[in-house]
N, C-alpha and C. Protein backbone atom coordinates (compact mmCIF):
# COMPACT_ATOMS: atom_id res chain seq x y z
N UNK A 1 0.83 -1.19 0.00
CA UNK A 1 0.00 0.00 0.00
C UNK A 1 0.87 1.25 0.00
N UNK A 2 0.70 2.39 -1.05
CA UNK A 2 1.88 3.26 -1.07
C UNK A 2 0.83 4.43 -0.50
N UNK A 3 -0.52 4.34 0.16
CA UNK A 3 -1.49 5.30 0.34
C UNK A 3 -0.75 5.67 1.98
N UNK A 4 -0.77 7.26 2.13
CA UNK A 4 -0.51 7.51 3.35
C UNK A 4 -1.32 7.81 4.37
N UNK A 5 -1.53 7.47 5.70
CA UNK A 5 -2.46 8.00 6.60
C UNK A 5 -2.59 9.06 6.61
N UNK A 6 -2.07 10.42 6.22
CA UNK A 6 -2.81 11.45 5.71
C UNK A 6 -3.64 11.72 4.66
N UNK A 7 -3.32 10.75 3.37
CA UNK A 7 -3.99 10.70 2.24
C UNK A 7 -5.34 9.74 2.68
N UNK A 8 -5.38 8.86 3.54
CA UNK A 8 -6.66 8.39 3.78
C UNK A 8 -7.57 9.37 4.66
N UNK A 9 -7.16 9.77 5.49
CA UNK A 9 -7.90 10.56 6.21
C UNK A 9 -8.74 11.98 5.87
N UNK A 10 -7.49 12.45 4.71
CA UNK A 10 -8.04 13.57 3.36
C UNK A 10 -9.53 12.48 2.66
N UNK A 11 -9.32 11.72 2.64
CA UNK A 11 -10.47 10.99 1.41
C UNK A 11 -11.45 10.98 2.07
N UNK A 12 -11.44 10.76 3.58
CA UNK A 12 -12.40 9.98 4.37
C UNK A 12 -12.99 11.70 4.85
N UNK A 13 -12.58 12.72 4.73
CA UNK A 13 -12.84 14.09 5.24
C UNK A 13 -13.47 14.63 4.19
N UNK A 14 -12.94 14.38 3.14
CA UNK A 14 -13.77 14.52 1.76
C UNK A 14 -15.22 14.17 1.45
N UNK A 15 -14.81 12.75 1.82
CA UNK A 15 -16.26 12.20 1.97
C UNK A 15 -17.46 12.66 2.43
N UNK A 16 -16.93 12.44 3.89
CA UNK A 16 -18.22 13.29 4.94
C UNK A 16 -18.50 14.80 4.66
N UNK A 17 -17.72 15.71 3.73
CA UNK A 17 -18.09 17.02 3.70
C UNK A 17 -19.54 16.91 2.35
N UNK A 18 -19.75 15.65 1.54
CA UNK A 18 -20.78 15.65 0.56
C UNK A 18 -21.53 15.50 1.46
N UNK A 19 -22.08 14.83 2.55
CA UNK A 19 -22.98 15.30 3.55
C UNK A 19 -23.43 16.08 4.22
N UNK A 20 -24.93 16.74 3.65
CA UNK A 20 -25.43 17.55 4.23
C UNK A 20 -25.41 18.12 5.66
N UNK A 21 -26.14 17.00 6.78
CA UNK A 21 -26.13 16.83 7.92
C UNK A 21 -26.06 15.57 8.83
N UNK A 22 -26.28 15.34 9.98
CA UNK A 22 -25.61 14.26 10.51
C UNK A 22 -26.14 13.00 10.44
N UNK A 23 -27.75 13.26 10.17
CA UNK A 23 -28.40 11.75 9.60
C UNK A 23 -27.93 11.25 8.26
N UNK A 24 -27.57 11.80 7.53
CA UNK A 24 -26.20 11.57 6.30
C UNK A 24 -25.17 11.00 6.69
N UNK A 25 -24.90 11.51 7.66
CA UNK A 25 -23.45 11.07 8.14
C UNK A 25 -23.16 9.40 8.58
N UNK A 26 -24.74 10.15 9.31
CA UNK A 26 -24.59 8.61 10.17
C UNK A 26 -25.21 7.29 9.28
N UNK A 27 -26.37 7.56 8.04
CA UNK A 27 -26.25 6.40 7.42
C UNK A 27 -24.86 5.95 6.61
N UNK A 28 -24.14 7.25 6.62
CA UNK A 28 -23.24 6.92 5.66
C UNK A 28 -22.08 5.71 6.35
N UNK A 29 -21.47 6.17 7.62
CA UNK A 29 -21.61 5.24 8.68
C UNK A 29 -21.85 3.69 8.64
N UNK A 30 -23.13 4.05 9.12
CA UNK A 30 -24.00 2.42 8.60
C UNK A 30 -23.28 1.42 7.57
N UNK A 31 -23.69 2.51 6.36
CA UNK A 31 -23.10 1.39 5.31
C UNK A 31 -21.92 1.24 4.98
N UNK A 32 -20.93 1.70 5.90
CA UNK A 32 -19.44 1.47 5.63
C UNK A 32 -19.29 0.17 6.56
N UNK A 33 -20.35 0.16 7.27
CA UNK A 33 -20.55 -1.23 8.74
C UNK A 33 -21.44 -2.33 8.02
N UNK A 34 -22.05 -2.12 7.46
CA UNK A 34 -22.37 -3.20 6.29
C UNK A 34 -21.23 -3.72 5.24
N UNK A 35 -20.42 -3.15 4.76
CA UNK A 35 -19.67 -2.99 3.55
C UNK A 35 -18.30 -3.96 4.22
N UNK A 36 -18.34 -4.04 5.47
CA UNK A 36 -16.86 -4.42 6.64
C UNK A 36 -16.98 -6.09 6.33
N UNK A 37 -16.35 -6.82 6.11
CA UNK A 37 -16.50 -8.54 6.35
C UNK A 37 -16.72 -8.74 7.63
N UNK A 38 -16.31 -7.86 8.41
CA UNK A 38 -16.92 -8.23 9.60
C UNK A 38 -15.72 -9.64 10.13
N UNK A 39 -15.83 -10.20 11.51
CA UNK A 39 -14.93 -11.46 11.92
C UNK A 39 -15.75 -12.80 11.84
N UNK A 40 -15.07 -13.49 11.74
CA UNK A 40 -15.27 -14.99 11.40
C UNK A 40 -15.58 -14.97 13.18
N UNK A 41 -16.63 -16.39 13.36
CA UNK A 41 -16.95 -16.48 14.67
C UNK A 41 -15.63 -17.14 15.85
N UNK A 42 -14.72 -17.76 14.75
CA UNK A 42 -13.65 -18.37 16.15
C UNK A 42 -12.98 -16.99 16.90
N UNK A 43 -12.71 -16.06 15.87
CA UNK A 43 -12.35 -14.98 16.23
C UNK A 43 -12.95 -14.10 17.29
N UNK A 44 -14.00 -14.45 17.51
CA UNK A 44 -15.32 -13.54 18.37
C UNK A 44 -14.78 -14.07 19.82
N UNK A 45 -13.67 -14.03 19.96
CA UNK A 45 -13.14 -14.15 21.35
C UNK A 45 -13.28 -12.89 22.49
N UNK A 46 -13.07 -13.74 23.52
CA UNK A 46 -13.09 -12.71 24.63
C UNK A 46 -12.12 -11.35 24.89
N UNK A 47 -10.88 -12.01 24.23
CA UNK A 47 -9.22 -11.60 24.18
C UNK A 47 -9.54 -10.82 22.72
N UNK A 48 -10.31 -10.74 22.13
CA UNK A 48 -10.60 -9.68 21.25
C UNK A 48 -11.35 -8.83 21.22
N UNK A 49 -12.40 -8.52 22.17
CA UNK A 49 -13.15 -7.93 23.05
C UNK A 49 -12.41 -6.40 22.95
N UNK A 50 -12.86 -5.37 22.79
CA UNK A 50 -12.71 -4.24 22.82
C UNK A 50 -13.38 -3.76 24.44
N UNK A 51 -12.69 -3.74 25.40
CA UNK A 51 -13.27 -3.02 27.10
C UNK A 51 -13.43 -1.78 26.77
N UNK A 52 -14.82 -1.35 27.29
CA UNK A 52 -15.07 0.39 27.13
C UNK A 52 -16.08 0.70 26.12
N UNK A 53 -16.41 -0.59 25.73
CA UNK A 53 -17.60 -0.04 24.63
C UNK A 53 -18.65 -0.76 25.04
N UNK A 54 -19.53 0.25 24.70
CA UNK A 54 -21.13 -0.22 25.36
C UNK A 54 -21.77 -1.47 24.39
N UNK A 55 -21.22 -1.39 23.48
CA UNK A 55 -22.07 -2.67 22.72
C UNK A 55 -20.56 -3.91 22.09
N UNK A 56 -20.80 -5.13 21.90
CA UNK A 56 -19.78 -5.75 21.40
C UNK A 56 -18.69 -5.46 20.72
N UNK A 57 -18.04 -5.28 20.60
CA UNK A 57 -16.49 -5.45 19.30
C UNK A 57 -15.38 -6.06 19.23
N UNK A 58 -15.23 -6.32 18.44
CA UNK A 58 -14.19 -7.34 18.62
C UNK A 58 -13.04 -6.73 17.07
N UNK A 59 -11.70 -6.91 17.88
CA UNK A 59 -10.78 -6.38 17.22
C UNK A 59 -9.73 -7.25 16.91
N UNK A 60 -9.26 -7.93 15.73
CA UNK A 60 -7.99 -8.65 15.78
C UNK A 60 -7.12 -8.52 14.68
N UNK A 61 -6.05 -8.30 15.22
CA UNK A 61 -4.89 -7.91 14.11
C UNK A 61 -3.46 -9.09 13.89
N UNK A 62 -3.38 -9.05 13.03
CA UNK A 62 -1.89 -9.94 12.59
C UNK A 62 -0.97 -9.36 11.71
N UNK A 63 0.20 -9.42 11.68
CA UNK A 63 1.32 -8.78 10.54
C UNK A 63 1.37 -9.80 9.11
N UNK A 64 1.11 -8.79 7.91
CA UNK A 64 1.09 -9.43 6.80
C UNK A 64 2.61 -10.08 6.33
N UNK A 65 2.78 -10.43 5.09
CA UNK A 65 4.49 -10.83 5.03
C UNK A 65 5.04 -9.58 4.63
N UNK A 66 4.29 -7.78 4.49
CA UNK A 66 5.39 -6.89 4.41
C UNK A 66 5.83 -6.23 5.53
N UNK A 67 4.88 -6.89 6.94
CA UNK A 67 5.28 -6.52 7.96
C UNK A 67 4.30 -5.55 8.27
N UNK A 68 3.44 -5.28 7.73
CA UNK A 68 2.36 -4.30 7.91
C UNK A 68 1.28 -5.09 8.91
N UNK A 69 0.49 -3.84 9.42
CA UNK A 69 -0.80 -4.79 10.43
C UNK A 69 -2.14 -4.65 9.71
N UNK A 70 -2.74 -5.69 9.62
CA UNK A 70 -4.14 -5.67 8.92
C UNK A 70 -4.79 -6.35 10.53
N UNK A 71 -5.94 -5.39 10.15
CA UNK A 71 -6.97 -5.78 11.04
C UNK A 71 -8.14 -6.21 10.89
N UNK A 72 -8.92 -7.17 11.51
CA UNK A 72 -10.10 -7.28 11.69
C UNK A 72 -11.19 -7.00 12.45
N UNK A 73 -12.24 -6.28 12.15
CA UNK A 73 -13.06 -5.76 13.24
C UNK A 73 -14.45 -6.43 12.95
N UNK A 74 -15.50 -6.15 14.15
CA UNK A 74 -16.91 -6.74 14.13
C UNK A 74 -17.59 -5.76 15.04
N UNK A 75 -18.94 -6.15 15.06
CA UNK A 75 -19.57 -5.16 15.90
C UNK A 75 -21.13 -5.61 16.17
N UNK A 76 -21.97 -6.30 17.10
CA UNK A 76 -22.80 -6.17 16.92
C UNK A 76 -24.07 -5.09 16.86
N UNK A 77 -23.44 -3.64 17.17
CA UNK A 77 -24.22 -2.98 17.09
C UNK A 77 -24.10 -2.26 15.82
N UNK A 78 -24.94 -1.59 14.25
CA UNK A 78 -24.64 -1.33 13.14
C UNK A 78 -23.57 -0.03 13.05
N UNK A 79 -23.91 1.00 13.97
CA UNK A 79 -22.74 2.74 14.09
C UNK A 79 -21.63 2.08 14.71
N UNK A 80 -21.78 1.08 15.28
CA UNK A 80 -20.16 0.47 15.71
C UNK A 80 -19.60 0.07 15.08
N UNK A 81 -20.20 -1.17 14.04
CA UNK A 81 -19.66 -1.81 13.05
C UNK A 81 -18.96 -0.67 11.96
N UNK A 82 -19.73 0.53 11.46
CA UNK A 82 -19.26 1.28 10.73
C UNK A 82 -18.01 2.26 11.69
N UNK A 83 -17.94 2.67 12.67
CA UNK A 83 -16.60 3.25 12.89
C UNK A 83 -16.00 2.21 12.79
N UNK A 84 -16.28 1.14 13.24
CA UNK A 84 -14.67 0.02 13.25
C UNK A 84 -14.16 -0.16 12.01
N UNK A 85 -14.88 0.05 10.73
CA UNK A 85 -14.88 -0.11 8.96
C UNK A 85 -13.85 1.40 9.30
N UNK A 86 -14.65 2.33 9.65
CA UNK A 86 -13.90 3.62 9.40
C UNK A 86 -12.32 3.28 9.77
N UNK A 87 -12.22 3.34 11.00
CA UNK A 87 -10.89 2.49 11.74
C UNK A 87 -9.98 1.71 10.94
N UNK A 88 -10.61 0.32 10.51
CA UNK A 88 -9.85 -0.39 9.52
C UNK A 88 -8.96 0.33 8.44
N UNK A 89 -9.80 1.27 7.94
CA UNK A 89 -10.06 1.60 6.36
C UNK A 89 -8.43 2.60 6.69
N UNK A 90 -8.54 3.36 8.25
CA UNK A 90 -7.58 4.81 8.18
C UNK A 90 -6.07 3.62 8.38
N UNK A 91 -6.13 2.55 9.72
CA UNK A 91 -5.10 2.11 10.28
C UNK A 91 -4.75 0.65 9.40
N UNK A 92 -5.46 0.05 8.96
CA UNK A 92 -5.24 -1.41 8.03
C UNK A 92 -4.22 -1.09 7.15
N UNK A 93 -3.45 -1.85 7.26
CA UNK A 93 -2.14 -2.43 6.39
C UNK A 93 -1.15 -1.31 6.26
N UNK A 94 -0.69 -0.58 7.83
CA UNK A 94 0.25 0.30 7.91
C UNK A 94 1.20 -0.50 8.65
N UNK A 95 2.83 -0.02 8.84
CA UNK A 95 3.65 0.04 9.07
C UNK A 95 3.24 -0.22 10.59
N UNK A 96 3.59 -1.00 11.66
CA UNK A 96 3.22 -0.70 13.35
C UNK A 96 3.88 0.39 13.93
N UNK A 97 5.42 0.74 13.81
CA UNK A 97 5.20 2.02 14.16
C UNK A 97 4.29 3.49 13.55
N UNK A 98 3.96 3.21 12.34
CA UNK A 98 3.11 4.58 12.03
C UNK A 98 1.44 4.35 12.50
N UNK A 99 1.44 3.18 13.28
CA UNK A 99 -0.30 2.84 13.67
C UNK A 99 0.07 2.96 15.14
N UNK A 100 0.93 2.96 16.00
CA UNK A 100 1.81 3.62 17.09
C UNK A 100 1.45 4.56 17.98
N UNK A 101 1.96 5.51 16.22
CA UNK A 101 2.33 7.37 16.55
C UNK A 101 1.29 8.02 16.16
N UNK A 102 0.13 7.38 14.72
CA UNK A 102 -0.66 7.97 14.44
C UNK A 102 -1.55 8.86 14.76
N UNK A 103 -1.64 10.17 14.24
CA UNK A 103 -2.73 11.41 14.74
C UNK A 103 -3.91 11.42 13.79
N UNK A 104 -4.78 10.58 14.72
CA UNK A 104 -6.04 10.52 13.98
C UNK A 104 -7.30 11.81 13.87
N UNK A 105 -6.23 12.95 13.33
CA UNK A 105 -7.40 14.34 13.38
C UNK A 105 -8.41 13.83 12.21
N UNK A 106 -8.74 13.07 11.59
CA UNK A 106 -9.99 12.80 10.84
C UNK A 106 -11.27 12.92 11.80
N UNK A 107 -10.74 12.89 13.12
CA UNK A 107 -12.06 11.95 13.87
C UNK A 107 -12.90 13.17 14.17
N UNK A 108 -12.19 14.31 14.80
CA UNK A 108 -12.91 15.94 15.17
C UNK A 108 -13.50 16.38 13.73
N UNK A 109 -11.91 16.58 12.31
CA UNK A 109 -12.98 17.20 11.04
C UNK A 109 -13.73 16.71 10.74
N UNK A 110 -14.34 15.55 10.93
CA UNK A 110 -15.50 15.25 10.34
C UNK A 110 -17.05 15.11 11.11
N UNK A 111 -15.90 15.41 12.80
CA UNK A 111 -17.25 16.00 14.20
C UNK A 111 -17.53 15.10 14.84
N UNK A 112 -17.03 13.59 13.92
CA UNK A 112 -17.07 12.47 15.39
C UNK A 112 -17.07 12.38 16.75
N UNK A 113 -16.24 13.09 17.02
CA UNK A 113 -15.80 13.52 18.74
C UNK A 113 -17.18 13.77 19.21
N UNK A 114 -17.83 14.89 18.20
CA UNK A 114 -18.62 15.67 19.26
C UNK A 114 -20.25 15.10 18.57
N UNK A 115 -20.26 14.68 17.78
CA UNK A 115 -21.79 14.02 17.28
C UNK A 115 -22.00 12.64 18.10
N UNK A 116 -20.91 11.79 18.23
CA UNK A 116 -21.74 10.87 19.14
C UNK A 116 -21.98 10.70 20.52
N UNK A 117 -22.89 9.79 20.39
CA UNK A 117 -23.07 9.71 21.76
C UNK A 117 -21.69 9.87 23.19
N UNK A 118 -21.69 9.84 24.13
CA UNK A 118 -20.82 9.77 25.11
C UNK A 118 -20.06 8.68 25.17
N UNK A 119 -21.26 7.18 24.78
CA UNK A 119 -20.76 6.10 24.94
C UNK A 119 -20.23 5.80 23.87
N UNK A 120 -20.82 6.00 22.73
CA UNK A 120 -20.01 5.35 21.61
C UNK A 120 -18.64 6.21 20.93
N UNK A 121 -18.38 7.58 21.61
CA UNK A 121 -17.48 8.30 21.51
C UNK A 121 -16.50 8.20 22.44
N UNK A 122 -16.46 6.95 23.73
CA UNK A 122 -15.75 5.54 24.74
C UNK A 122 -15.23 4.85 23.40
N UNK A 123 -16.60 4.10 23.05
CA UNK A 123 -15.90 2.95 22.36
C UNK A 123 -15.16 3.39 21.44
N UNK A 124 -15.44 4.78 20.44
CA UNK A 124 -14.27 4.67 19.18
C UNK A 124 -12.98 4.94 20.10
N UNK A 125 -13.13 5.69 21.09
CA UNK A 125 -11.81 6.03 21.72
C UNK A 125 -10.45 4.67 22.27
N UNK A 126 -11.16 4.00 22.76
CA UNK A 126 -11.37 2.60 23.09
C UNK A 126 -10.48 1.71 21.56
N UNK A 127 -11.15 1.68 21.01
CA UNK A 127 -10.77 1.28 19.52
C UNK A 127 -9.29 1.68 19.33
N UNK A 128 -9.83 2.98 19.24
CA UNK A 128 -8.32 3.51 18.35
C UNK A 128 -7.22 3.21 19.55
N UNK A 129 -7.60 2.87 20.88
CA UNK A 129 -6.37 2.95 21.57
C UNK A 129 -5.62 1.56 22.01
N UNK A 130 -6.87 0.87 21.06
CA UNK A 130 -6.62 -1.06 20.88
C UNK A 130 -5.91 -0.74 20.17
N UNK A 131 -6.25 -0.38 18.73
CA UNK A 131 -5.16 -0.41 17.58
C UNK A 131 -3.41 0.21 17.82
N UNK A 132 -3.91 1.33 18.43
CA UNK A 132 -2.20 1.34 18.85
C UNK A 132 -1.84 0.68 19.65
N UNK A 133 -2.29 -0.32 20.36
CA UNK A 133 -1.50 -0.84 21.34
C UNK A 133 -0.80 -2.26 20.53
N UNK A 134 -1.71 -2.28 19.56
CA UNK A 134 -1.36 -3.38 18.59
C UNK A 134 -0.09 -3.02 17.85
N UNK A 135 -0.03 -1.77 17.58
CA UNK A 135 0.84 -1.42 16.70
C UNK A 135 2.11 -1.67 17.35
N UNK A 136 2.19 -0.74 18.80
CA UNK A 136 2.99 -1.02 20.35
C UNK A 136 3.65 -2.34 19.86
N UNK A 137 2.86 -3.49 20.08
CA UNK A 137 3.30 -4.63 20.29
C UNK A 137 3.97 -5.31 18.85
N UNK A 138 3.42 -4.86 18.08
CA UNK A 138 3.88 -6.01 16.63
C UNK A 138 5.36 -4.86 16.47
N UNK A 139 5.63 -3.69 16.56
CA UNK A 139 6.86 -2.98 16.62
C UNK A 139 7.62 -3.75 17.50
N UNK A 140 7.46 -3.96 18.58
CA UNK A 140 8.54 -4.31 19.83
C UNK A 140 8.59 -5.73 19.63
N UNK A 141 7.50 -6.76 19.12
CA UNK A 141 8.15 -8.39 18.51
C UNK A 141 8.86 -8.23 17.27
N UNK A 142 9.13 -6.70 16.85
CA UNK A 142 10.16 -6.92 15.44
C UNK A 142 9.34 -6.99 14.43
């Protein structure tokens, strides 16, 4: 992947600005949580369990053979499933130190922070702070 986490986060800011207002937003959302493969059920482990989010998720990552981290996410609730798509889409198949260090300002320009709920603005927080810890770890096993 030669796409940079700034160049995704430009696309994904792009996006949400063709939206009017936030019921736009949020189906748009939706169907990025439809659009996700979503995890296979062995995967639906406990140890993949996202703590801090009000509804299910489950997060699991492995290093490809360029050494990059691809992730898998799930969600049984549908606005969860779509941030975790969002998530995938910014942090999937980067470098572990640049999924690490990453500054995910996509999440305020596009008002995330402040449009959702309390709880589900836990869980993306929650999320993104799984994914770096993933990143943490697949850096420091080399």
């Amino acid at each position: 992947m030669n796409d940079t986490l700034q160049q995704r986060q430009n696309e994904i800011v792009e996006e949400f600005e063709f939206f009017e207002d936030w019921m736009e937003k949020y189906e748009h959302v939706i169907e990025l949580g439809k659009e996700l493969d979503g995890l296979a059920e062995e995967h639906k482990l406990d140890e993949n369990l996202i703590r801090g989010c009000q509804s299910r998720v489950w997060l699991a990552a492995s290093k490809d053979a360029e050494g990059n981290v691809q992730f898998q996410a799930d969600s049984d609730a549908i606005i969860t499933k779509g941030l975790a798509a969002l998530m995938v889409r910014v942090l999937g198949g980067l470098p572990p130190a640049e999924i690490a260090q990453a500054d995910l300002w996509f999440i305020s320009k596009i008002g995330l922070d402040s449009h959702l709920s309390p709880t589900r603005a836990n869980g993306l927080q929650s999320m993104v702070t799984q994914m770096k810890h993933y990143g943490i770890a697949f850096q420091a096993a080399g």
